[in-house]
PDB file of N, CA and C in Angstrom:
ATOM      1  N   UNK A   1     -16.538 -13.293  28.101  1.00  0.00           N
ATOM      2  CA  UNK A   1     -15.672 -13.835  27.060  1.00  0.00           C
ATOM      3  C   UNK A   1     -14.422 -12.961  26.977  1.00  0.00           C
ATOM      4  N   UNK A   2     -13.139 -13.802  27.132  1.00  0.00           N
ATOM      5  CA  UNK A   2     -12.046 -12.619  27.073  1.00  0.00           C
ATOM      6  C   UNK A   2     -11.462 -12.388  25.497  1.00  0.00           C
ATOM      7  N   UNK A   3     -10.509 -11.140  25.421  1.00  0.00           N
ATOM      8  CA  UNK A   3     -10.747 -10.858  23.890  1.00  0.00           C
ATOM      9  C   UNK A   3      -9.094 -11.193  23.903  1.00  0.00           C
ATOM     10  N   UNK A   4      -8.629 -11.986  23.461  1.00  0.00           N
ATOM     11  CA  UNK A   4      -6.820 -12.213  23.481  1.00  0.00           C
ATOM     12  C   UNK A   4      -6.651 -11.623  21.892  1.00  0.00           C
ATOM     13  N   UNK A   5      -5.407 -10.385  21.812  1.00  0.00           N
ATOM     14  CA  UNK A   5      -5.014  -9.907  20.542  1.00  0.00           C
ATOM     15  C   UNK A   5      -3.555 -10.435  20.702  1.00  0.00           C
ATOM     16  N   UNK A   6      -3.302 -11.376  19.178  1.00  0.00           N
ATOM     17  CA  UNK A   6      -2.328 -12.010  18.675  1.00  0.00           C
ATOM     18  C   UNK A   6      -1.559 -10.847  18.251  1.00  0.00           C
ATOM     19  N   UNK A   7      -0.164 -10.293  18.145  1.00  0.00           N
ATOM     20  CA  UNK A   7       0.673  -9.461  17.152  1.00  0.00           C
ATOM     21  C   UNK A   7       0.906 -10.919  16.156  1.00  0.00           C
ATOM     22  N   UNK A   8       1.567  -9.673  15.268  1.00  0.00           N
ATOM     23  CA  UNK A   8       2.183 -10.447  13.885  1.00  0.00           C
ATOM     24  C   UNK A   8       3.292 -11.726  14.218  1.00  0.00           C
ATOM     25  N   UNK A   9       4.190 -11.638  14.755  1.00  0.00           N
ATOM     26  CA  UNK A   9       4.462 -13.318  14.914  1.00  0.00           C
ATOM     27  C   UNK A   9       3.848 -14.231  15.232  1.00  0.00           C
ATOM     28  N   UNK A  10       2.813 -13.853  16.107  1.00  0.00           N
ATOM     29  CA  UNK A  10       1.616 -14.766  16.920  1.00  0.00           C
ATOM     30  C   UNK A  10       0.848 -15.819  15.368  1.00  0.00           C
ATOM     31  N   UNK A  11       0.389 -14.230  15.174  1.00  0.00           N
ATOM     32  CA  UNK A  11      -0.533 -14.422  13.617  1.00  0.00           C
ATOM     33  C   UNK A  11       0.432 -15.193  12.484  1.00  0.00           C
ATOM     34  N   UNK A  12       1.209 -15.308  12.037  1.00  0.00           N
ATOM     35  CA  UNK A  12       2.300 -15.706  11.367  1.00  0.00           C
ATOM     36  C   UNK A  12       2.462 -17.393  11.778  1.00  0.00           C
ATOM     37  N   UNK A  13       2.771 -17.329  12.680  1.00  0.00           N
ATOM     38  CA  UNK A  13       3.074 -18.256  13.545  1.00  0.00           C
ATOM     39  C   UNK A  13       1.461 -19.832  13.508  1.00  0.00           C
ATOM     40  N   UNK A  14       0.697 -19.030  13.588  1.00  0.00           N
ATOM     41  CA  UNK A  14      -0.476 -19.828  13.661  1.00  0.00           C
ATOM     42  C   UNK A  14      -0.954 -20.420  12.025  1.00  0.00           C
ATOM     43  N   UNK A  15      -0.949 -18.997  11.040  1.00  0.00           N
ATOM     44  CA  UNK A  15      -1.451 -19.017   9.901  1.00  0.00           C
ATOM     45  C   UNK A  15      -0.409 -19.839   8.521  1.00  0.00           C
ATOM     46  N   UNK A  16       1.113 -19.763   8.873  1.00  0.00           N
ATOM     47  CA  UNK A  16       1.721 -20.176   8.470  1.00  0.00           C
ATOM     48  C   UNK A  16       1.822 -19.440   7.271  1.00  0.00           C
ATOM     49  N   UNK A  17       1.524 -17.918   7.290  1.00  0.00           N
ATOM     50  CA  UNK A  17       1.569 -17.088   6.254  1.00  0.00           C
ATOM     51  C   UNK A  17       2.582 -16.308   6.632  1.00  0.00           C
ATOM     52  N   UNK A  18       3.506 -15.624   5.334  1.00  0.00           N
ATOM     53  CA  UNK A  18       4.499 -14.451   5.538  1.00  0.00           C
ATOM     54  C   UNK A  18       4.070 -12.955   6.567  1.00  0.00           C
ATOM     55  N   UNK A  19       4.244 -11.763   6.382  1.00  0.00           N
ATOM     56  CA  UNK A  19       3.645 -11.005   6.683  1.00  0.00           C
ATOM     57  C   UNK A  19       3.648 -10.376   5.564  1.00  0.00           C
ATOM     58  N   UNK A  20       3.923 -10.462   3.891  1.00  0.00           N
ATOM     59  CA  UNK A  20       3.372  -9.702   2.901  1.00  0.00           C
ATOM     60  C   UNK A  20       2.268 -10.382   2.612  1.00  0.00           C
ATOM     61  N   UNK A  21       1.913 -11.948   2.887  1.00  0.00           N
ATOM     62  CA  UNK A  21       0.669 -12.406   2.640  1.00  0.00           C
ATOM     63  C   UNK A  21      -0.202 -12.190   3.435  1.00  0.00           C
ATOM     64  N   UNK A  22      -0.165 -11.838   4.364  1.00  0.00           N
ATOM     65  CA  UNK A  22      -0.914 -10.833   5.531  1.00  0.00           C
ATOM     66  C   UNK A  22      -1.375  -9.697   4.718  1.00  0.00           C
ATOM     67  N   UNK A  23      -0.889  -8.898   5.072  1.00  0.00           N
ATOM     68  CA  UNK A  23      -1.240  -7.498   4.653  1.00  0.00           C
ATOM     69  C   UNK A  23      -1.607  -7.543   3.175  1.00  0.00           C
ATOM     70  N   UNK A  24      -1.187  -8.450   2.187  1.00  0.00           N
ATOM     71  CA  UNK A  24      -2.530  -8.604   1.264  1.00  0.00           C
ATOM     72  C   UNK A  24      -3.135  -9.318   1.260  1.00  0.00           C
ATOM     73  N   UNK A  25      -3.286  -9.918   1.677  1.00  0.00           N
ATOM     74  CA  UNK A  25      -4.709 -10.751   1.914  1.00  0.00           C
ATOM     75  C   UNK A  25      -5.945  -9.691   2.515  1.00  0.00           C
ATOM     76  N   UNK A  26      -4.970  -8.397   3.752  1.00  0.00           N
ATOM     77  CA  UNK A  26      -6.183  -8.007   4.231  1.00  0.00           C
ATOM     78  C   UNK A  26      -6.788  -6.908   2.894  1.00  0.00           C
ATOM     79  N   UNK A  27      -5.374  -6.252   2.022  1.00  0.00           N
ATOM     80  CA  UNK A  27      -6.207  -5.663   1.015  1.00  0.00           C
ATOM     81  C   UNK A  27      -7.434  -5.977   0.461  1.00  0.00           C
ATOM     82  N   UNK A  28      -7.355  -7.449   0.362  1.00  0.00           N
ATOM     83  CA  UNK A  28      -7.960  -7.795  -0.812  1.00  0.00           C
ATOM     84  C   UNK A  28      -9.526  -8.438  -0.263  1.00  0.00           C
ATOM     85  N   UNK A  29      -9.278  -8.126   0.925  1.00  0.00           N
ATOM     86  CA  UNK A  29     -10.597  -8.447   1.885  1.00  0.00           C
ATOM     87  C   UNK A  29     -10.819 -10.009   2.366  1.00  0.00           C
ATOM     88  N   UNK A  30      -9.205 -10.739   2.150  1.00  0.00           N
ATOM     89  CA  UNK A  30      -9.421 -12.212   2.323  1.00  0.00           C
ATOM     90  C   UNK A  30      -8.805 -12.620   3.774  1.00  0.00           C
ATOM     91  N   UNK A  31      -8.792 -11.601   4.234  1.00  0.00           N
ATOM     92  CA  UNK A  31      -8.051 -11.731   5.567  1.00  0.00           C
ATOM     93  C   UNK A  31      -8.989 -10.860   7.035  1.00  0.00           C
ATOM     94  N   UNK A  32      -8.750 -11.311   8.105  1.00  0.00           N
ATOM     95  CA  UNK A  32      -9.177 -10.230   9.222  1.00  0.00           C
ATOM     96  C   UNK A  32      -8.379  -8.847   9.525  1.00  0.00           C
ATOM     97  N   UNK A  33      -9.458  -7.965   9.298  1.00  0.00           N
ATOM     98  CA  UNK A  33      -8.613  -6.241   9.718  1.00  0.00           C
ATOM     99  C   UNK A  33      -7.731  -6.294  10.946  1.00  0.00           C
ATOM    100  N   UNK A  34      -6.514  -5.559  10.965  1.00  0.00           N
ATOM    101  CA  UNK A  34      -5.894  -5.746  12.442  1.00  0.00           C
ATOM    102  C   UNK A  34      -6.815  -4.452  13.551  1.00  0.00           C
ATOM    103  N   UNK A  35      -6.739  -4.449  14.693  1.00  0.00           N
ATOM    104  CA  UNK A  35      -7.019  -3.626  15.143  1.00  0.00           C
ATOM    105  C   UNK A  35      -5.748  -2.870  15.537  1.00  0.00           C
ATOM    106  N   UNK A  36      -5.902  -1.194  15.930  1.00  0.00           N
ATOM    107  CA  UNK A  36      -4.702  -0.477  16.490  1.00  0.00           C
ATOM    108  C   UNK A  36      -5.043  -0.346  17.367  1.00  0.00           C
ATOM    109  N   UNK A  37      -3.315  -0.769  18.525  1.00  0.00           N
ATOM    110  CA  UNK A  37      -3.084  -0.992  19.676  1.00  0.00           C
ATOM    111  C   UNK A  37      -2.214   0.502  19.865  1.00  0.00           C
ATOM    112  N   UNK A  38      -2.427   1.129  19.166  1.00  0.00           N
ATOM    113  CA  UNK A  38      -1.607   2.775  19.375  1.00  0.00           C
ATOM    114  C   UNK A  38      -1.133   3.021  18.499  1.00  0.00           C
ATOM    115  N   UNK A  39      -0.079   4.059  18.777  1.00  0.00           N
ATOM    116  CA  UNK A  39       0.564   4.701  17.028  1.00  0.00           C
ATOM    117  C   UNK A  39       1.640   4.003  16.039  1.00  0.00           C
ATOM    118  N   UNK A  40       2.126   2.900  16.953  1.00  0.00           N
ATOM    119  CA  UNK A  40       2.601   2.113  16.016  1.00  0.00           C
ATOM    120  C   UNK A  40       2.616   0.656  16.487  1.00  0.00           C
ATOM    121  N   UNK A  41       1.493   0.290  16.542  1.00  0.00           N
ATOM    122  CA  UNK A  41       1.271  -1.188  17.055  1.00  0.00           C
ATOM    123  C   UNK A  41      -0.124  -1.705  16.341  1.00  0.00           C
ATOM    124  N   UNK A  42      -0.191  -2.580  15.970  1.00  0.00           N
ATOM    125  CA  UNK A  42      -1.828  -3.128  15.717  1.00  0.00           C
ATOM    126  C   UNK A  42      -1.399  -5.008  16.153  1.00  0.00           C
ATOM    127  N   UNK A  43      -2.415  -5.693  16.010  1.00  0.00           N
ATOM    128  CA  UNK A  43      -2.879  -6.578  16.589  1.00  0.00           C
ATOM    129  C   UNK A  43      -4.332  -7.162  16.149  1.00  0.00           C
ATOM    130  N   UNK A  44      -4.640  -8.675  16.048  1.00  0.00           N
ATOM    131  CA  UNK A  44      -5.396  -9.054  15.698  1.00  0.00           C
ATOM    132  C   UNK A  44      -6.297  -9.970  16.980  1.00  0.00           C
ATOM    133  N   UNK A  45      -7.705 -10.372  16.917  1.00  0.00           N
ATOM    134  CA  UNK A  45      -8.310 -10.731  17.462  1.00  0.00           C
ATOM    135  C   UNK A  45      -7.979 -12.204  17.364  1.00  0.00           C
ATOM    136  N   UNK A  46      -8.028 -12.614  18.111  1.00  0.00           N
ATOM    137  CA  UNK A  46      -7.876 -14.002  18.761  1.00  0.00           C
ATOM    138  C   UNK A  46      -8.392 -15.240  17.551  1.00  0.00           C
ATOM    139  N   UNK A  47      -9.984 -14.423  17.827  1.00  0.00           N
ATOM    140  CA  UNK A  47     -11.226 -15.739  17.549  1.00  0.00           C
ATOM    141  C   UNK A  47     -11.343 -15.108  16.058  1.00  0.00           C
ATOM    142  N   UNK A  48     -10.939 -13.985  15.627  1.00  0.00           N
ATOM    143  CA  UNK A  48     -10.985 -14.215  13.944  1.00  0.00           C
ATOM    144  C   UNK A  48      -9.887 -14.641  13.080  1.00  0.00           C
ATOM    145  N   UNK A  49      -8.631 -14.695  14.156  1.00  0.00           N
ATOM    146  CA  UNK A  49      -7.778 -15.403  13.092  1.00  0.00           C
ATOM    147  C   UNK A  49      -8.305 -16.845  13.316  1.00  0.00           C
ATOM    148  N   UNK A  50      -9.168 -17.415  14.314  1.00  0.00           N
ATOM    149  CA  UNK A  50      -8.916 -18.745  14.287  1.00  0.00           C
ATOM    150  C   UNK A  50     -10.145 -18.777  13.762  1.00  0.00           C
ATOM    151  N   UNK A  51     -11.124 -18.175  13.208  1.00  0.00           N
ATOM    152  CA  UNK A  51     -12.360 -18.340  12.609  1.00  0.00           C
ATOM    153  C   UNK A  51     -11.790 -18.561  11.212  1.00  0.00           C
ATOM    154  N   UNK A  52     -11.160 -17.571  10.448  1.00  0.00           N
ATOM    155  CA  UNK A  52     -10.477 -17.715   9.180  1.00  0.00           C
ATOM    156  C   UNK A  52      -9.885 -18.782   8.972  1.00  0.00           C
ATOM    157  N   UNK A  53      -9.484 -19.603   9.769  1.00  0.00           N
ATOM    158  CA  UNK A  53      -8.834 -21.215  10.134  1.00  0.00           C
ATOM    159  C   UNK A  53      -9.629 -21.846   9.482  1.00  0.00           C
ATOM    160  N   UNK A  54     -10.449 -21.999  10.436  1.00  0.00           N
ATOM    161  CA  UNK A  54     -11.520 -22.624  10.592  1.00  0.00           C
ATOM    162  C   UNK A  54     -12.154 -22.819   9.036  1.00  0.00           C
ATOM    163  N   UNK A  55     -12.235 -21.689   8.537  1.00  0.00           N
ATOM    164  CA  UNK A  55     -13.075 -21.581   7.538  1.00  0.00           C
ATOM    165  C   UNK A  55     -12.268 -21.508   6.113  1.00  0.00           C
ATOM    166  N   UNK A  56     -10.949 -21.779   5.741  1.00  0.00           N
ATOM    167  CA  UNK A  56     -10.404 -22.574   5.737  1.00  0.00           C
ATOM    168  C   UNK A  56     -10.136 -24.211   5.008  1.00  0.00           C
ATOM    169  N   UNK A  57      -9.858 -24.216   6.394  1.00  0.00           N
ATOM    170  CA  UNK A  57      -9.914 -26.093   6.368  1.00  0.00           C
ATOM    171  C   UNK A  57     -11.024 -26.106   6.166  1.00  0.00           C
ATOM    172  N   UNK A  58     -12.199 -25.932   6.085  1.00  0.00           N
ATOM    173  CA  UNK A  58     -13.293 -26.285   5.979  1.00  0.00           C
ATOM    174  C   UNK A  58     -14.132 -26.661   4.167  1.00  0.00           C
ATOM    175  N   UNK A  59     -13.364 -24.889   3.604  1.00  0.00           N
ATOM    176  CA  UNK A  59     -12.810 -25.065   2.070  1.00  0.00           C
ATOM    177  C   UNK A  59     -12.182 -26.146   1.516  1.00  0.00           C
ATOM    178  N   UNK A  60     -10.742 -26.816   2.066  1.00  0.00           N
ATOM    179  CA  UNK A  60     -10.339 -27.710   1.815  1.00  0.00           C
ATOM    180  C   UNK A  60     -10.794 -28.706   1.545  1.00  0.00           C
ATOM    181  N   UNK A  61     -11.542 -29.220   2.873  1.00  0.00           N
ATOM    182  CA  UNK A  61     -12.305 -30.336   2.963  1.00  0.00           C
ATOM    183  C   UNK A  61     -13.214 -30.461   1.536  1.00  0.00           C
ATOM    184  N   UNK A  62     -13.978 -29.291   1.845  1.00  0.00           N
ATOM    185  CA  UNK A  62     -14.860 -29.530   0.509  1.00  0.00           C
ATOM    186  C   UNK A  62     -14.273 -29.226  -0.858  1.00  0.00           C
ATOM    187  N   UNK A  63     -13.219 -28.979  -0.788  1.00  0.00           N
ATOM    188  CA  UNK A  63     -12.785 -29.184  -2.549  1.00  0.00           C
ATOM    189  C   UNK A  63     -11.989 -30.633  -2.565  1.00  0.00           C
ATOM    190  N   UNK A  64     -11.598 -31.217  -1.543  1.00  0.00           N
ATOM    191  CA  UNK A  64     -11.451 -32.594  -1.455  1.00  0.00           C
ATOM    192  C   UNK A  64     -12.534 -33.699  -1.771  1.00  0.00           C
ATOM    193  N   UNK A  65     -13.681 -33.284  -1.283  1.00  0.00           N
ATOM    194  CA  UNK A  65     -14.890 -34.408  -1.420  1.00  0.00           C
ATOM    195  C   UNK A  65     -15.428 -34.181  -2.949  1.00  0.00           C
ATOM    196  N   UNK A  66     -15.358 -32.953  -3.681  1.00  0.00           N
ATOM    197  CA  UNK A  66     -15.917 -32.903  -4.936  1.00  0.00           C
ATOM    198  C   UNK A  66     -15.010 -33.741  -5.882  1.00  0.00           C
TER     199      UNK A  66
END
């Protein structure tokens, strides 16, 4: 399984979030941790920003059907 790390436009780009709603969201534990790519780089995992998607729309859905 290969591991593809998104940077912040990537992530941005997909999530349709700012990057201050990023970085709190991850405060607040509603978001995926980035990993560090060195001393001034980090980067996120592929399959958990798109899991957080996922899960999600999935919320939606069900506050739609109630």
């Amino acid at each position: 399984m290969s591991k593809i790390i998104l940077r912040l436009p990537s992530v941005k780009y997909k999530t349709g979030l700012s990057r201050s709603s990023i970085y709190l969201r991850i405060a607040k534990g509603e978001f995926p941790e980035s990993i560090s790519l060195g001393d001034r780089a980090v980067g996120w995992l592929e399959s958990d920003v798109e899991q957080w998607l996922d899960d999600r729309i999935a919320a939606a859905k069900r506050a739609n059907d109630e």
